[in-house]
C-alpha atoms as a PDB file:
ATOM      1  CA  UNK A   1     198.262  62.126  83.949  1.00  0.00           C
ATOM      2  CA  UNK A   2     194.383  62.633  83.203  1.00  0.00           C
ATOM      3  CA  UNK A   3     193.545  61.675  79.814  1.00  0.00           C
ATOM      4  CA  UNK A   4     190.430  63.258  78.704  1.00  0.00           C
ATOM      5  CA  UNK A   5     189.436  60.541  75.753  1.00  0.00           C
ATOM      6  CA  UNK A   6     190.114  57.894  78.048  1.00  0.00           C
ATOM      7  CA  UNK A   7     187.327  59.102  80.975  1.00  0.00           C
ATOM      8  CA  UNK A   8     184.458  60.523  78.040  1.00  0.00           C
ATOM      9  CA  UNK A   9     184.271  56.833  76.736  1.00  0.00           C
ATOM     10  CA  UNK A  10     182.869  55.205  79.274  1.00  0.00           C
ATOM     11  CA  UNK A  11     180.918  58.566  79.992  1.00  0.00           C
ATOM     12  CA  UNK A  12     179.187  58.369  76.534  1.00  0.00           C
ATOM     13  CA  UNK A  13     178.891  55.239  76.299  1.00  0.00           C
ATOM     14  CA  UNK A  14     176.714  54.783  79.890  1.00  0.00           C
ATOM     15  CA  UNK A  15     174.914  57.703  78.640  1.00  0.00           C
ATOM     16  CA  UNK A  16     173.883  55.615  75.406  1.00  0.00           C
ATOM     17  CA  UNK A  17     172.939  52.837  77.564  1.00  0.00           C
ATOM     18  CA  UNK A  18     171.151  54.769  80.170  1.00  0.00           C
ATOM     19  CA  UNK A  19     169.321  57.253  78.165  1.00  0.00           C
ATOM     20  CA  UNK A  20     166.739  55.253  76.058  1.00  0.00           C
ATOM     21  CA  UNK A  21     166.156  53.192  80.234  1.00  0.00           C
ATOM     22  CA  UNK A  22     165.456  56.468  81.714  1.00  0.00           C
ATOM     23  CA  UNK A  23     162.785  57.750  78.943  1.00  0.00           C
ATOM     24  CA  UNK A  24     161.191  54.427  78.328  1.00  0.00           C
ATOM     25  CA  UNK A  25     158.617  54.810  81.276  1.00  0.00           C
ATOM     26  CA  UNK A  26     156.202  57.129  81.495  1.00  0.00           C
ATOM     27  CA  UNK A  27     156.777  59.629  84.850  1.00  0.00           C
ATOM     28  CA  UNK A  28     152.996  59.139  85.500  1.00  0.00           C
ATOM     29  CA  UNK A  29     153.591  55.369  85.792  1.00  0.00           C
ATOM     30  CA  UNK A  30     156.567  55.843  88.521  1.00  0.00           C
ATOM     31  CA  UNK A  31     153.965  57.697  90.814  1.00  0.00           C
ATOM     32  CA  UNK A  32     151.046  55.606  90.085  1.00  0.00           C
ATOM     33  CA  UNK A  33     150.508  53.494  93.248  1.00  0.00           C
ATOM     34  CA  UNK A  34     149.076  49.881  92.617  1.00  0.00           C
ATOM     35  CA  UNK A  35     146.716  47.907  94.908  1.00  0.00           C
ATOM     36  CA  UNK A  36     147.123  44.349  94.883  1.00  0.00           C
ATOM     37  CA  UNK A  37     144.576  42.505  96.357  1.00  0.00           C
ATOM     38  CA  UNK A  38     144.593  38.357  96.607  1.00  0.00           C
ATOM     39  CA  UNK A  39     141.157  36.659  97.987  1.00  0.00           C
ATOM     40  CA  UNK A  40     140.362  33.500  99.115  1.00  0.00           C
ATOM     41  CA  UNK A  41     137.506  31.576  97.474  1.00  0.00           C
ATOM     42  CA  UNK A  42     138.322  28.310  98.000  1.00  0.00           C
ATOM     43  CA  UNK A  43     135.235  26.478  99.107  1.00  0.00           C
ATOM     44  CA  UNK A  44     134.540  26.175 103.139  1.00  0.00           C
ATOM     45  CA  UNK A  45     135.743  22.957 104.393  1.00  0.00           C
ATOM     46  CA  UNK A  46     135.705  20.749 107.589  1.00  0.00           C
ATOM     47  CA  UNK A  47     137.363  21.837 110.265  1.00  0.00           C
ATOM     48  CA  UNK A  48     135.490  25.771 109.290  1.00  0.00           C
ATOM     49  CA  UNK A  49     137.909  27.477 112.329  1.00  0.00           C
ATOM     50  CA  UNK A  50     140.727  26.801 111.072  1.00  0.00           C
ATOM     51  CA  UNK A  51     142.392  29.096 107.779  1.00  0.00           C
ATOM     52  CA  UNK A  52     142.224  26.777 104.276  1.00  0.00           C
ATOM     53  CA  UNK A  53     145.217  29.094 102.936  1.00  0.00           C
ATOM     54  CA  UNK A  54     148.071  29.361 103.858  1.00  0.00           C
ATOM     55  CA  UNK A  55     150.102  32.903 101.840  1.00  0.00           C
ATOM     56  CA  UNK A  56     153.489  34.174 101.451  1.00  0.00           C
ATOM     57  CA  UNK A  57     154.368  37.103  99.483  1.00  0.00           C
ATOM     58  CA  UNK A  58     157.178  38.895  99.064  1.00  0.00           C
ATOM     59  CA  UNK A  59     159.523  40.848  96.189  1.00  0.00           C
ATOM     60  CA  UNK A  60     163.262  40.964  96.347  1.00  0.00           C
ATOM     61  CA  UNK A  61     163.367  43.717  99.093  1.00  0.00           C
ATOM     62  CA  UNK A  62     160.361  43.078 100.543  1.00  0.00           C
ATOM     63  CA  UNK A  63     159.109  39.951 102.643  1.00  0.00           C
ATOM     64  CA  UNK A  64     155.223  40.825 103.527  1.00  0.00           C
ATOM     65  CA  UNK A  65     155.127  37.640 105.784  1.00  0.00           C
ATOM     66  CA  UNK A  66     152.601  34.707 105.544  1.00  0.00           C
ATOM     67  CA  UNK A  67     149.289  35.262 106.015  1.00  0.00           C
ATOM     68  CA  UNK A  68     146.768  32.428 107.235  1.00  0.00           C
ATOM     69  CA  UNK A  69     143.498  33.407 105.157  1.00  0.00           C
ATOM     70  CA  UNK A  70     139.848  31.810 105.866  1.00  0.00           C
ATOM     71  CA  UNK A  71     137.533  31.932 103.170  1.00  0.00           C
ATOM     72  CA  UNK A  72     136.438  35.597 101.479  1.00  0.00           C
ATOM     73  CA  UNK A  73     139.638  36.930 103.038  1.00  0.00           C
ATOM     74  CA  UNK A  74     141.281  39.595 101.178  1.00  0.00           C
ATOM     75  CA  UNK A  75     144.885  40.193 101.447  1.00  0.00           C
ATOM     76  CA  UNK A  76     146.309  43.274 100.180  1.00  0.00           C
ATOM     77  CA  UNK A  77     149.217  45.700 100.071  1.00  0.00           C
ATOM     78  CA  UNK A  78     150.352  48.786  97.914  1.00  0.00           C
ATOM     79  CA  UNK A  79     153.282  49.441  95.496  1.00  0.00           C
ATOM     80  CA  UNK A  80     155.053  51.585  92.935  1.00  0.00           C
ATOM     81  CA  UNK A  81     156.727  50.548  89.815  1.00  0.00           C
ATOM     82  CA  UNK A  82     160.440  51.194  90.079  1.00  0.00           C
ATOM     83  CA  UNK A  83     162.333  53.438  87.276  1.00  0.00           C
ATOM     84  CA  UNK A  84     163.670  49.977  85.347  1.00  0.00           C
ATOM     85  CA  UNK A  85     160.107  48.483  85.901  1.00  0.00           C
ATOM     86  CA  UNK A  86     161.706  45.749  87.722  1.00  0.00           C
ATOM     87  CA  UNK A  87     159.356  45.515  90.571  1.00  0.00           C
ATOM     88  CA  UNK A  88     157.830  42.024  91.040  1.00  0.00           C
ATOM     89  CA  UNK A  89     156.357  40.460  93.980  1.00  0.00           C
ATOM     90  CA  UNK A  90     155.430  36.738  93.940  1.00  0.00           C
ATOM     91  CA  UNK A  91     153.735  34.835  96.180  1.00  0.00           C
ATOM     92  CA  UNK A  92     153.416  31.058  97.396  1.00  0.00           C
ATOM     93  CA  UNK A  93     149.706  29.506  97.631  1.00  0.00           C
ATOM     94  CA  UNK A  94     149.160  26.217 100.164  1.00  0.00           C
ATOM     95  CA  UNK A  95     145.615  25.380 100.065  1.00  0.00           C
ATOM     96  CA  UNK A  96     145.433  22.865 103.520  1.00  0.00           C
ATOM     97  CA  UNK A  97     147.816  20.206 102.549  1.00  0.00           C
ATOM     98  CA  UNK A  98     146.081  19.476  99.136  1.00  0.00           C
ATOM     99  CA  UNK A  99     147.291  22.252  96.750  1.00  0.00           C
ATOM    100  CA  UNK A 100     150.438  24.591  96.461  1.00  0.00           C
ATOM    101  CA  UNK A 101     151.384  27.137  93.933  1.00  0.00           C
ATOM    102  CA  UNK A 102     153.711  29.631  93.114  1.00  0.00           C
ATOM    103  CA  UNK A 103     152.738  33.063  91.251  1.00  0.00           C
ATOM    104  CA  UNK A 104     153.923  36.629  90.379  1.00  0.00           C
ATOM    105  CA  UNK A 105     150.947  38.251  91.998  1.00  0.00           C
ATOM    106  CA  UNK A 106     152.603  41.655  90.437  1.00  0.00           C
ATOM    107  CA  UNK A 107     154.913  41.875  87.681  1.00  0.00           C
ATOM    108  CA  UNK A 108     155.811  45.600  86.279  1.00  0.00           C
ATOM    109  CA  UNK A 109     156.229  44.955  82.822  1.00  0.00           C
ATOM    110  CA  UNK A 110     152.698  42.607  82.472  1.00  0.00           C
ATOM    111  CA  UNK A 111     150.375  44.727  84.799  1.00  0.00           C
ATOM    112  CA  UNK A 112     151.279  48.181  84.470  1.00  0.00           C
ATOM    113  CA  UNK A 113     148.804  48.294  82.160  1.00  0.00           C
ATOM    114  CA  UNK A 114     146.257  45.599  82.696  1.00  0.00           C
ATOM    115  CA  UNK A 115     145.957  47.390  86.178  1.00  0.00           C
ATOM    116  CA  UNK A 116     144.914  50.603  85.516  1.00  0.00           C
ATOM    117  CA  UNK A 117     141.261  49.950  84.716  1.00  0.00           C
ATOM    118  CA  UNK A 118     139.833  49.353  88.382  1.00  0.00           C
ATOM    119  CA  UNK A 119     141.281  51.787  90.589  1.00  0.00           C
ATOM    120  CA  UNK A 120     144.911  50.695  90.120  1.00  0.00           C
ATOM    121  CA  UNK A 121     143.955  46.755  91.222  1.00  0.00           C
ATOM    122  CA  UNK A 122     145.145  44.009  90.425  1.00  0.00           C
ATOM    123  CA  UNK A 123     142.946  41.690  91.973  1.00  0.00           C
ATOM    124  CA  UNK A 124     143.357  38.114  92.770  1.00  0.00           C
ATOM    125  CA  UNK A 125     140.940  35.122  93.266  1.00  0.00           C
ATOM    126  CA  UNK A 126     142.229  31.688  94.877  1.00  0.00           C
ATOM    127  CA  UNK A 127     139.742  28.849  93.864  1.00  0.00           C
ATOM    128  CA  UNK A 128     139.431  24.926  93.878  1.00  0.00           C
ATOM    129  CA  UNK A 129     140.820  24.632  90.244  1.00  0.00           C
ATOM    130  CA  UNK A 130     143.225  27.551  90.312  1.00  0.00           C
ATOM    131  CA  UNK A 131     143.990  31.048  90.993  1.00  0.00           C
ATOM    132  CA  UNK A 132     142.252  33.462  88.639  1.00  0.00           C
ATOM    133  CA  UNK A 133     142.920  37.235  87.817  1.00  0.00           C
ATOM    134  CA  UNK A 134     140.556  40.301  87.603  1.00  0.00           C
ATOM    135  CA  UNK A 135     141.487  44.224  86.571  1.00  0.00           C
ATOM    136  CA  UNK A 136     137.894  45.428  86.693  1.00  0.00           C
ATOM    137  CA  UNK A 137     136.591  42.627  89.756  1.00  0.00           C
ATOM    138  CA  UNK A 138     133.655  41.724  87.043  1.00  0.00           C
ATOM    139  CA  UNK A 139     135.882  39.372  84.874  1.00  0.00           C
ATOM    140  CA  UNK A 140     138.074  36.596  85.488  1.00  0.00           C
ATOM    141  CA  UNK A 141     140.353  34.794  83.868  1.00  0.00           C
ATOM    142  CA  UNK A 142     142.524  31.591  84.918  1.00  0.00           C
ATOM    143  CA  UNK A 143     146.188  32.262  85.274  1.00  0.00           C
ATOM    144  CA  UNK A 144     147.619  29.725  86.992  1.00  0.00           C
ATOM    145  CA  UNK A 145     146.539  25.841  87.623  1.00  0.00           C
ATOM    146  CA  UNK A 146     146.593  24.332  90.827  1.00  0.00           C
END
């Protein structure tokens, strides 16, 4: 037989859980769509025709491919923050067969914020001594060593 205490439990209780989630982000930031941009200033080198970078991003649902990127390239691709600001997508970095590197080139949680200055950018720069990040394209800081 149905037992109503027994089924408003659970009910209440994933209500508890699920109310403070559902609240905690602003329903501005869910619509907001974010430009991530990653470009490659490593310095020219012999042979010039062929790419010095070699780029892979992706998130959990998402594989954008690899990219093979001479130098000033820009890469770039669009997203939206998901309702449990989960969304992430990282990327791996092979500078010709010298360098390689692994970064979250978008993290919900750290650039929600720090990306809203510049047009919704979160702007990347690959160079000899490591990849640096920008939200305004005027300063940079160092965010990962090679």
């Amino acid at each position: 037989m149905f037992n109503l205490k027994e089924m408003l439990l659970p009910l209440m209780l994933a209500l508890c859980i699920m109310y403070p989630l559902a609240f905690s982000v602003s329903e501005d930031i869910l619509l907001i769509n974010y430009h991530i941009h990653i470009i490659n200033d490593l310095p020219l080198e012999p042979p010039t025709n062929v790419p010095s970078l070699n780029l892979h991003c992706k998130s959990k649902d998402k594989d954008l491919g690899e990219r093979a990127m001479f130098q000033h390239q820009d890469y770039a691709w669009d997203s939206k923050i998901n309702l449990f600001r989960t969304t992430l997508f990282f990327c791996n970095a092979r500078w010709r067969n010298k360098k390689q590197r692994y970064f979250e080139a978008f993290k919900a949680t750290r650039d929600e914020d720090r990306c809203l200055d510049y047009h919704f950018s979160c702007i990347w720069s690959l160079r000899y001594d490591g990849i640096y990040f920008s939200s305004d394209n005027y300063t940079w800081t160092m965010q990962y060593p090679w």
